[in-house]
PDB file of N, CA and C in Angstrom:
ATOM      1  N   UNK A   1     115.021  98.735 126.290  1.00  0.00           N
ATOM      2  CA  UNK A   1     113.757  99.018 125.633  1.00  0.00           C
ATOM      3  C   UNK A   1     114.042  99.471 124.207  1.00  0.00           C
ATOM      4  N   UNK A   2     113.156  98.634 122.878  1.00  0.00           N
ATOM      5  CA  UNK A   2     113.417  99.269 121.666  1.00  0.00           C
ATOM      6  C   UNK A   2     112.922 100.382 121.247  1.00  0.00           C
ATOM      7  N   UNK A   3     112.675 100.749 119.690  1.00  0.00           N
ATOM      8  CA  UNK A   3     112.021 101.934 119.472  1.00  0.00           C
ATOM      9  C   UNK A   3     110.433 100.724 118.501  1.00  0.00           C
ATOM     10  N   UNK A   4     109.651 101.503 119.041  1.00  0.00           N
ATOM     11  CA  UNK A   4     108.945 100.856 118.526  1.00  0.00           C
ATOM     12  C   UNK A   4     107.951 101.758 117.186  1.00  0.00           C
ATOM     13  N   UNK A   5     107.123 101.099 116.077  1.00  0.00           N
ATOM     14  CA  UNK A   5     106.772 102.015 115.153  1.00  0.00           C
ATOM     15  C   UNK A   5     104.949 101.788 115.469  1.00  0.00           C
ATOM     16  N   UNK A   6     104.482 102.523 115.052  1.00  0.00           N
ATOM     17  CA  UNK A   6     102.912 101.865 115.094  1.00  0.00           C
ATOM     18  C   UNK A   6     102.086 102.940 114.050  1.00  0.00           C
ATOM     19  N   UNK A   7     101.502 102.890 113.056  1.00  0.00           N
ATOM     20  CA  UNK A   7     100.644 103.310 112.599  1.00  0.00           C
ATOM     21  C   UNK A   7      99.614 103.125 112.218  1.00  0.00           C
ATOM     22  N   UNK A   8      98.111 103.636 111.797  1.00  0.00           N
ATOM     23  CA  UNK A   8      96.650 103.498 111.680  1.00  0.00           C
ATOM     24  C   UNK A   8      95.978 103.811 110.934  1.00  0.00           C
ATOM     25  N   UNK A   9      95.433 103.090 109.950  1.00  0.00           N
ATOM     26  CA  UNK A   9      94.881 104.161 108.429  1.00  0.00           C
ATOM     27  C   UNK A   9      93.499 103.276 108.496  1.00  0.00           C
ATOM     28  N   UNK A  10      92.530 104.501 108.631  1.00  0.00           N
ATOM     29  CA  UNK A  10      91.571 104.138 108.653  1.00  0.00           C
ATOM     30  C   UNK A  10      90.952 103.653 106.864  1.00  0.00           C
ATOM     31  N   UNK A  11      90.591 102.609 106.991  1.00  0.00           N
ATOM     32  CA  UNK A  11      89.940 101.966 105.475  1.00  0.00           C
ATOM     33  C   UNK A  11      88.567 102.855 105.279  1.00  0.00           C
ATOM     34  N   UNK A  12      87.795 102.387 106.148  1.00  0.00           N
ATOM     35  CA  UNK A  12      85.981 102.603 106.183  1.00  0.00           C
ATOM     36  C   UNK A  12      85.925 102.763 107.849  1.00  0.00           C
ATOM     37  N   UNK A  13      84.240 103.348 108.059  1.00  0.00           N
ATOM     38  CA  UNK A  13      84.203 103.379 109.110  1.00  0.00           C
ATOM     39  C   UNK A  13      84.032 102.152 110.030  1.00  0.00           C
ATOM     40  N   UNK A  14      85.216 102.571 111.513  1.00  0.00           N
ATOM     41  CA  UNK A  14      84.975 101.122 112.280  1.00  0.00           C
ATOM     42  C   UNK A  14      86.077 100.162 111.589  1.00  0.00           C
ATOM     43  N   UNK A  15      87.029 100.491 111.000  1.00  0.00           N
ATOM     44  CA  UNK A  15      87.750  99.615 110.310  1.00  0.00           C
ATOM     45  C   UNK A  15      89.387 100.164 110.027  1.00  0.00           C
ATOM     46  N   UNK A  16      90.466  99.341 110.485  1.00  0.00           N
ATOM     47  CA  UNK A  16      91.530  99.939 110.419  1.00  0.00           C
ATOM     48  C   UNK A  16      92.373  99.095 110.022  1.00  0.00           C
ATOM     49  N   UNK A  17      93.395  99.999 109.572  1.00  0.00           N
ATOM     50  CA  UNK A  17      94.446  98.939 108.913  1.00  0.00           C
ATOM     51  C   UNK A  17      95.564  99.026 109.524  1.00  0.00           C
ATOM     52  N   UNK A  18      96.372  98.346 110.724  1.00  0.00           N
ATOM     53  CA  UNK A  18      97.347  98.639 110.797  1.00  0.00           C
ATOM     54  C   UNK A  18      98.903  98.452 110.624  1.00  0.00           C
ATOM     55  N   UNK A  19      99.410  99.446 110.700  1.00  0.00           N
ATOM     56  CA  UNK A  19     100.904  99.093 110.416  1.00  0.00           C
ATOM     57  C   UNK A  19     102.195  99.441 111.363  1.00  0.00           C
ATOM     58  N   UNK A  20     102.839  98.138 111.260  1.00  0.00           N
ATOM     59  CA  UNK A  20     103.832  98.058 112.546  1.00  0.00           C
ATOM     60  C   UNK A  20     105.418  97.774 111.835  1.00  0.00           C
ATOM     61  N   UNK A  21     106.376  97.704 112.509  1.00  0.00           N
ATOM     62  CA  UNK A  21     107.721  97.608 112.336  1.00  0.00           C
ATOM     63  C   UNK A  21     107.608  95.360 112.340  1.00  0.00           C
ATOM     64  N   UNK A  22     106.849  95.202 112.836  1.00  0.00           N
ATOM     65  CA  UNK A  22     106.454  93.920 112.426  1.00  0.00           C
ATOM     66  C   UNK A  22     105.980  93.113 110.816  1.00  0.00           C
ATOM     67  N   UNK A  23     104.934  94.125 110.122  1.00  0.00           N
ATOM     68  CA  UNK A  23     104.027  93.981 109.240  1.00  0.00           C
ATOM     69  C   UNK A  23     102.714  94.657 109.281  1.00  0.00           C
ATOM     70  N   UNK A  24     101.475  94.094 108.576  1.00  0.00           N
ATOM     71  CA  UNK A  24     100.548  94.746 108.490  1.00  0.00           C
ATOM     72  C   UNK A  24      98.993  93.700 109.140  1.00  0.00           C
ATOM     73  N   UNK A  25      98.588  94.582 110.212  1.00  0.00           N
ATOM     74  CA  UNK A  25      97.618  94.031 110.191  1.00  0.00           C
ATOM     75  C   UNK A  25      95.785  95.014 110.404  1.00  0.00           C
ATOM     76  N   UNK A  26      95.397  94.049 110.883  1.00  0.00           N
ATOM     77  CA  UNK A  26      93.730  94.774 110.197  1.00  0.00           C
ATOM     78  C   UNK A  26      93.023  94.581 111.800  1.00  0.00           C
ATOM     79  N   UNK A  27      92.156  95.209 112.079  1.00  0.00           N
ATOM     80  CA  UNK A  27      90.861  95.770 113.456  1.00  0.00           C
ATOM     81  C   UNK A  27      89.528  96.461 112.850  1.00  0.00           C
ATOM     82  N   UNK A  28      88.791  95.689 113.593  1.00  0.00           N
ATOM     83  CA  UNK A  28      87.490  96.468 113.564  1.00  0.00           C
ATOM     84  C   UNK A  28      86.613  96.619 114.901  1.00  0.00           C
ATOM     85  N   UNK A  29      85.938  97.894 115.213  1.00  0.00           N
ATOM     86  CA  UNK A  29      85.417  98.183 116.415  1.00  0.00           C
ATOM     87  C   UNK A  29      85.465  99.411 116.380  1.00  0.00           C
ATOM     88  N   UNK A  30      84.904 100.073 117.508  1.00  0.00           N
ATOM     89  CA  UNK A  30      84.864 101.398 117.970  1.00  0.00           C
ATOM     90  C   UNK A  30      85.965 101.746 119.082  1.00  0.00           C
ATOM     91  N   UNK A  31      86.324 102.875 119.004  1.00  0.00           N
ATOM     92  CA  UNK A  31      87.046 103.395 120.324  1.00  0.00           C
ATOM     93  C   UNK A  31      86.977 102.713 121.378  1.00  0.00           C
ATOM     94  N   UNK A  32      87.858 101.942 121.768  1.00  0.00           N
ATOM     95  CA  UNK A  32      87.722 100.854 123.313  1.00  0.00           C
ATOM     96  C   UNK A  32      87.240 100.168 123.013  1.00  0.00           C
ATOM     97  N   UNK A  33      86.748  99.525 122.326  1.00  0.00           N
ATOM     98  CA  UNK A  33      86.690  98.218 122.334  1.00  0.00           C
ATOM     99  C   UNK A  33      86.561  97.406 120.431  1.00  0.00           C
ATOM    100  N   UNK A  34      87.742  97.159 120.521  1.00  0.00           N
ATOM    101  CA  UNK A  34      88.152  96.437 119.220  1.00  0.00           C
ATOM    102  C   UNK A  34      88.597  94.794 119.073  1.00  0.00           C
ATOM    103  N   UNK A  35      88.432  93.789 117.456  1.00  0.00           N
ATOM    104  CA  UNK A  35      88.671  92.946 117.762  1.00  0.00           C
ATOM    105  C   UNK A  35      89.481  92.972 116.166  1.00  0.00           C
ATOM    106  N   UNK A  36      90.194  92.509 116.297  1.00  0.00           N
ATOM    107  CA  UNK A  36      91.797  91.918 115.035  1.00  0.00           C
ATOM    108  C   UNK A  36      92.693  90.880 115.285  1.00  0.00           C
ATOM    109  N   UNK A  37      93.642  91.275 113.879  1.00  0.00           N
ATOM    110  CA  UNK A  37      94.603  90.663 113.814  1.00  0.00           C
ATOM    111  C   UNK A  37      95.945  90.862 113.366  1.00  0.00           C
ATOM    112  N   UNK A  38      97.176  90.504 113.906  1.00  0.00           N
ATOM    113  CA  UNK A  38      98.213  91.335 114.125  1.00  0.00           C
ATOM    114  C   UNK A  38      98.965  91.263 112.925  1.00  0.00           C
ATOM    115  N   UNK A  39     100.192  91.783 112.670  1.00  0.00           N
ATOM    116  CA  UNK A  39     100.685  91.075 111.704  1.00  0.00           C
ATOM    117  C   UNK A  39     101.163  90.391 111.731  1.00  0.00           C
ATOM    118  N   UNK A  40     101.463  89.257 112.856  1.00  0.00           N
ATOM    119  CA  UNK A  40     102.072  87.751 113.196  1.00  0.00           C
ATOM    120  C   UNK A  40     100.516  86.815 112.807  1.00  0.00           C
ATOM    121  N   UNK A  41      99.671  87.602 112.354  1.00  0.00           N
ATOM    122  CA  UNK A  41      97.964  87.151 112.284  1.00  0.00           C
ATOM    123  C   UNK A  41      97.642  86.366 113.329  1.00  0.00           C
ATOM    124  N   UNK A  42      97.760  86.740 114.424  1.00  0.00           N
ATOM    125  CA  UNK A  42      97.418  86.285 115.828  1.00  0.00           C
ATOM    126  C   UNK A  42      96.025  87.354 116.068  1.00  0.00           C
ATOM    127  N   UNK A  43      94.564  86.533 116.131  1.00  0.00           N
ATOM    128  CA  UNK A  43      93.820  86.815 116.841  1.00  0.00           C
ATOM    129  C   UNK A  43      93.682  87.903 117.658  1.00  0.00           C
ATOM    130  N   UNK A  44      93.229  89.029 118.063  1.00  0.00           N
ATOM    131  CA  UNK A  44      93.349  89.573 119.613  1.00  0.00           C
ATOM    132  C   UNK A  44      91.814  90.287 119.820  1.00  0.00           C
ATOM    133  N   UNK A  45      91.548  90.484 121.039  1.00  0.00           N
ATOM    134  CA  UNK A  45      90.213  91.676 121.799  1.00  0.00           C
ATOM    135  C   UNK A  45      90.864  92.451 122.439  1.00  0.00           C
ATOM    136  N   UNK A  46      90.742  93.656 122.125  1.00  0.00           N
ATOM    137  CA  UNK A  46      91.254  94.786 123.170  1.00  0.00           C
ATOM    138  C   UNK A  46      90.189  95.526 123.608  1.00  0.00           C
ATOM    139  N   UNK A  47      90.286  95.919 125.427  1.00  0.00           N
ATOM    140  CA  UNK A  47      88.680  97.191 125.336  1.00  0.00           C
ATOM    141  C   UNK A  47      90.274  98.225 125.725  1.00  0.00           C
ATOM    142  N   UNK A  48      89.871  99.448 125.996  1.00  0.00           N
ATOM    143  CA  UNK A  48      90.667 100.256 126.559  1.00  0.00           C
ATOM    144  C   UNK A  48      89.441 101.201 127.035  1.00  0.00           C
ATOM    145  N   UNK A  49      89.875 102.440 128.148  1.00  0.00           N
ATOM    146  CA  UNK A  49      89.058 103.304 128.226  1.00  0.00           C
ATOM    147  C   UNK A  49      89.872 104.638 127.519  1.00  0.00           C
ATOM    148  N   UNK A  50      88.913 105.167 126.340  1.00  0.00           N
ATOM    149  CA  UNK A  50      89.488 106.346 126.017  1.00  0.00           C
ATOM    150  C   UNK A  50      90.005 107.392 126.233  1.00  0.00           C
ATOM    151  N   UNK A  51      91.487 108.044 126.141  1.00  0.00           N
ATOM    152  CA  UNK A  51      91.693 109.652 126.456  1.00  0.00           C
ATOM    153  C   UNK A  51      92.916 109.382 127.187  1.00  0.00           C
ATOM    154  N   UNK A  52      92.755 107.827 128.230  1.00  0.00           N
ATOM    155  CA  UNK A  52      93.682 107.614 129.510  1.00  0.00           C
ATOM    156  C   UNK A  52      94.618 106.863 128.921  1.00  0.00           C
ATOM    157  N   UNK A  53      94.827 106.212 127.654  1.00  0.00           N
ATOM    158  CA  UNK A  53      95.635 105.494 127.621  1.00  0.00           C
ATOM    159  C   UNK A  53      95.806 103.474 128.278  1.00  0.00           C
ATOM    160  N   UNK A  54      95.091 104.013 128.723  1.00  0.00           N
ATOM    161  CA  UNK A  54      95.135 102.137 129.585  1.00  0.00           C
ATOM    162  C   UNK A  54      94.155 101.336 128.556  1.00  0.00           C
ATOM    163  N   UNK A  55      94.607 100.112 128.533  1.00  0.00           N
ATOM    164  CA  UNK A  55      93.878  98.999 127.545  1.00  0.00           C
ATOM    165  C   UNK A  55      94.635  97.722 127.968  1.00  0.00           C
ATOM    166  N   UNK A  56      93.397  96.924 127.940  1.00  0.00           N
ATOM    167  CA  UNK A  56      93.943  95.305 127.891  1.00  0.00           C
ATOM    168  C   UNK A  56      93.781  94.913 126.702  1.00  0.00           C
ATOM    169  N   UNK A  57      94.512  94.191 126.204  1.00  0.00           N
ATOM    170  CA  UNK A  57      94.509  93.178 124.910  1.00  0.00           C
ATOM    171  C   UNK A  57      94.615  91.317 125.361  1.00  0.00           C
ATOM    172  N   UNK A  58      93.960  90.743 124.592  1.00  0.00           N
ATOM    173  CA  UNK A  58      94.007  89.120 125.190  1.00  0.00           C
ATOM    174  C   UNK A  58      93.894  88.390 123.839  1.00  0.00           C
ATOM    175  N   UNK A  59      94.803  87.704 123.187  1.00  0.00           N
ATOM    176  CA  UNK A  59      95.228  86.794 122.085  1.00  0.00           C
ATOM    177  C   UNK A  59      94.585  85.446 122.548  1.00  0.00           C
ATOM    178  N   UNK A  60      93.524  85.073 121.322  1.00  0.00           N
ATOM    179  CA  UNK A  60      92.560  83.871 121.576  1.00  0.00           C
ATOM    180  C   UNK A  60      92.950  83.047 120.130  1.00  0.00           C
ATOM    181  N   UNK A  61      92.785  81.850 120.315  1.00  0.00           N
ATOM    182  CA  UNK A  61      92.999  80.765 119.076  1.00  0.00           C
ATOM    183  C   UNK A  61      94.480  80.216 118.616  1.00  0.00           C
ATOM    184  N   UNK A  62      94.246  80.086 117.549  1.00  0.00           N
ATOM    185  CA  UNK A  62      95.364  79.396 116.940  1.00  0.00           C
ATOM    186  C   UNK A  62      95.776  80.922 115.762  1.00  0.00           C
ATOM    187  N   UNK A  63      96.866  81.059 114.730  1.00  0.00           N
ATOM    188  CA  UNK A  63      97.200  82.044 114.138  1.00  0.00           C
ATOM    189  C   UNK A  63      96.475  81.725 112.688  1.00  0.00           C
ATOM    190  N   UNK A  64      95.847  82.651 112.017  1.00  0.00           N
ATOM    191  CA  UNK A  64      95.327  82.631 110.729  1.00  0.00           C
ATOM    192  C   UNK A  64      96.344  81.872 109.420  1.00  0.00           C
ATOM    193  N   UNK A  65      96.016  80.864 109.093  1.00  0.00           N
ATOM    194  CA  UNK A  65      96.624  80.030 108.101  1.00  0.00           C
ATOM    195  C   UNK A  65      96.648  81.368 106.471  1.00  0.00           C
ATOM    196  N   UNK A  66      97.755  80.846 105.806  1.00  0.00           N
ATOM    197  CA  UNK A  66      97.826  81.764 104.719  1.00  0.00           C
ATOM    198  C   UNK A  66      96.478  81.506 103.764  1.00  0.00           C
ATOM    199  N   UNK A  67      96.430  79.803 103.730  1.00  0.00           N
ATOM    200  CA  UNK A  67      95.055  79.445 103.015  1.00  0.00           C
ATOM    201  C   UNK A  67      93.863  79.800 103.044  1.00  0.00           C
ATOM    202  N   UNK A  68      93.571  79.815 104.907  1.00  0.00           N
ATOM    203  CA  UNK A  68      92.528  81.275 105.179  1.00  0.00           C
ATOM    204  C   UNK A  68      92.271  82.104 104.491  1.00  0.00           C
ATOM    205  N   UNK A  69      93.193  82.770 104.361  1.00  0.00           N
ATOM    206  CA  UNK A  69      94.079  83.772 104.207  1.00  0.00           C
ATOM    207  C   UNK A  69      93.187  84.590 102.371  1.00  0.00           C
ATOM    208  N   UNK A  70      93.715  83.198 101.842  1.00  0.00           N
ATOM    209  CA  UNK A  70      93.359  83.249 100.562  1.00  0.00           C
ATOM    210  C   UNK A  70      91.985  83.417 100.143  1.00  0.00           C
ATOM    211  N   UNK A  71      91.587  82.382 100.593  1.00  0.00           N
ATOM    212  CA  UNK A  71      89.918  81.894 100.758  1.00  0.00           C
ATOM    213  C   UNK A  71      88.857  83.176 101.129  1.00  0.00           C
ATOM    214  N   UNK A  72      89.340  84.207 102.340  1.00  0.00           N
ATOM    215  CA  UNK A  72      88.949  85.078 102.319  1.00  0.00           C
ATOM    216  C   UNK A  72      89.035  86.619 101.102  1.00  0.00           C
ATOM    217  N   UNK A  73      90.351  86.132 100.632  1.00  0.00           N
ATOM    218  CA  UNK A  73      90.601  87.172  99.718  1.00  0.00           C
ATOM    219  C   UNK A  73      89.665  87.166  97.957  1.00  0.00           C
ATOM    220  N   UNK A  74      89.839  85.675  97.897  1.00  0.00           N
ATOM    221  CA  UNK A  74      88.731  85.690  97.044  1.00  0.00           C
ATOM    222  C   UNK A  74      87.421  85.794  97.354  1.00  0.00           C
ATOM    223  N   UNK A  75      86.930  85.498  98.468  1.00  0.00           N
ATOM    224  CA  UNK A  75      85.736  85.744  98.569  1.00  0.00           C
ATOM    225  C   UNK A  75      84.938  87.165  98.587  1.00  0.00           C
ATOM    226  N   UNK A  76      86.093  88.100  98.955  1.00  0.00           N
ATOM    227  CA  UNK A  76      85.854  89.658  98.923  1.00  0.00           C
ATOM    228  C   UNK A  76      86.018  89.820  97.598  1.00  0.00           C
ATOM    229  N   UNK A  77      86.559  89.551  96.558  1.00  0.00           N
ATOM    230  CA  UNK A  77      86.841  89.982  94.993  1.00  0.00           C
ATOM    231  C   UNK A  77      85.584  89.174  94.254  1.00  0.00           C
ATOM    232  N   UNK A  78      85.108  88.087  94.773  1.00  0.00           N
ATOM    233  CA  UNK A  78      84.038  87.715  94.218  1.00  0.00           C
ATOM    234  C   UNK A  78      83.090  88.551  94.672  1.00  0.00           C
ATOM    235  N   UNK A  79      82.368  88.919  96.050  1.00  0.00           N
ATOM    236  CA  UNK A  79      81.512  89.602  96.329  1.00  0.00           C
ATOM    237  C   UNK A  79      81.326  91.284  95.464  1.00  0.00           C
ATOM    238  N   UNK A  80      82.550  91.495  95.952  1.00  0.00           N
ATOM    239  CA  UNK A  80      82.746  93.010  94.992  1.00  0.00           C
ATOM    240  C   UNK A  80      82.444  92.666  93.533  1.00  0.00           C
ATOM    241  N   UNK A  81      82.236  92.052  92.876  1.00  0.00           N
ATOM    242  CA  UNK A  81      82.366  92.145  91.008  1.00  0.00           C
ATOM    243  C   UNK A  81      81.246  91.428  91.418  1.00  0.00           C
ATOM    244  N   UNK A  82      80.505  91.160  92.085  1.00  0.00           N
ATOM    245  CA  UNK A  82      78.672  90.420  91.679  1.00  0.00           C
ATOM    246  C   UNK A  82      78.319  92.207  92.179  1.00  0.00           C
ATOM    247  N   UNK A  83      78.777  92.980  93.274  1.00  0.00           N
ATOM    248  CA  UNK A  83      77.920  93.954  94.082  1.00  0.00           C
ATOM    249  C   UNK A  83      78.413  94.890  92.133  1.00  0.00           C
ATOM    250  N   UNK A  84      79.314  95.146  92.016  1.00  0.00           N
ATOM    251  CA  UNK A  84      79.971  95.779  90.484  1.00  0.00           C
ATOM    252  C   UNK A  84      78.760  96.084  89.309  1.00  0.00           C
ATOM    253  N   UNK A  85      78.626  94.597  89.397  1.00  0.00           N
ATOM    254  CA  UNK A  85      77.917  94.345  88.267  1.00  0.00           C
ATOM    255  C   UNK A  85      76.587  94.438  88.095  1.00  0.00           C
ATOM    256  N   UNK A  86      76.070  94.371  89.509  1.00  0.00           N
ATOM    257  CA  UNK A  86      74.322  94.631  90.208  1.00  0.00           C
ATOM    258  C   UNK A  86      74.612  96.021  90.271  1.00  0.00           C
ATOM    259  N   UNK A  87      75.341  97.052  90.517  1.00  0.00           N
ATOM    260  CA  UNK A  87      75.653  98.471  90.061  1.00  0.00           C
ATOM    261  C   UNK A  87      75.542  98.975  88.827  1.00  0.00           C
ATOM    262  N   UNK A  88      76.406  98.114  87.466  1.00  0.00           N
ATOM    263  CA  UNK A  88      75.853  98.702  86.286  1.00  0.00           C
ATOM    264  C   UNK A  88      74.704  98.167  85.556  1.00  0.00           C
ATOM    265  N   UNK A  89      74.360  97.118  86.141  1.00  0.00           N
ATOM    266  CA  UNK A  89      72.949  96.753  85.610  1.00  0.00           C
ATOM    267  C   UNK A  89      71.902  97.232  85.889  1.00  0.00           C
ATOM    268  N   UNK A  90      72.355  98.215  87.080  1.00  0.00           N
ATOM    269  CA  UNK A  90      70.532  99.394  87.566  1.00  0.00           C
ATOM    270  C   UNK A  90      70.748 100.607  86.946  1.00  0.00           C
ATOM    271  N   UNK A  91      72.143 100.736  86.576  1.00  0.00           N
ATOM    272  CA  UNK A  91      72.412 102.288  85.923  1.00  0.00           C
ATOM    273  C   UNK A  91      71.975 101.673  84.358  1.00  0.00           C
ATOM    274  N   UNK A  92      72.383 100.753  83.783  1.00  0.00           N
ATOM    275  CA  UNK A  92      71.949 100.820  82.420  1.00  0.00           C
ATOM    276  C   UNK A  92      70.443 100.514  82.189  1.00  0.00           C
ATOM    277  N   UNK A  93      69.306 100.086  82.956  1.00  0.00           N
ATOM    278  CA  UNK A  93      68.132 100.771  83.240  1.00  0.00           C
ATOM    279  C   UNK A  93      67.447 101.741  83.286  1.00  0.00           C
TER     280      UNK A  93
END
């Protein structure tokens, strides 16, 4: 058995970022029941019941392409600088 690493930084609420001895990957959901992706960007659903420790996890699809990948990243940097800019255009009002 190895040593394994796992850590959890919450971004926003309902939203996590995590980080493994693998890489980095991202979840969103509430306590027991969450849905992400790993840092192999493999898909997954996990529910667990809280406090006890027990959880299933089940890996669905194919693995997130880097191009995805991309496509999503601009689309968040575009959204943010239109939401930016609809911000200083009500303050300079």
């Amino acid at each position: 058995m190895g040593f394994r690493f796992q850590r959890r930084v919450r971004i926003a609420p309902g939203v996590r970022l995590n980080l493994s001895k693998s890489g980095v990957g991202v979840s969103v959901g509430r306590t027991g029941l969450r849905f992400g992706m790993n840092a192999k960007r493999k898909k997954y659903f996990s529910v667990g019941l809280p406090g006890t420790g027990f959880s299933y996890r089940t890996f669905f699809g194919h693995p997130v392409t880097t191009e995805a990948l991309k496509k999503i990243g601009y689309a968040v940097v575009v959204l943010l600088s239109i939401v930016a800019l609809a911000v200083l255009a009500i303050q300079k009002s």
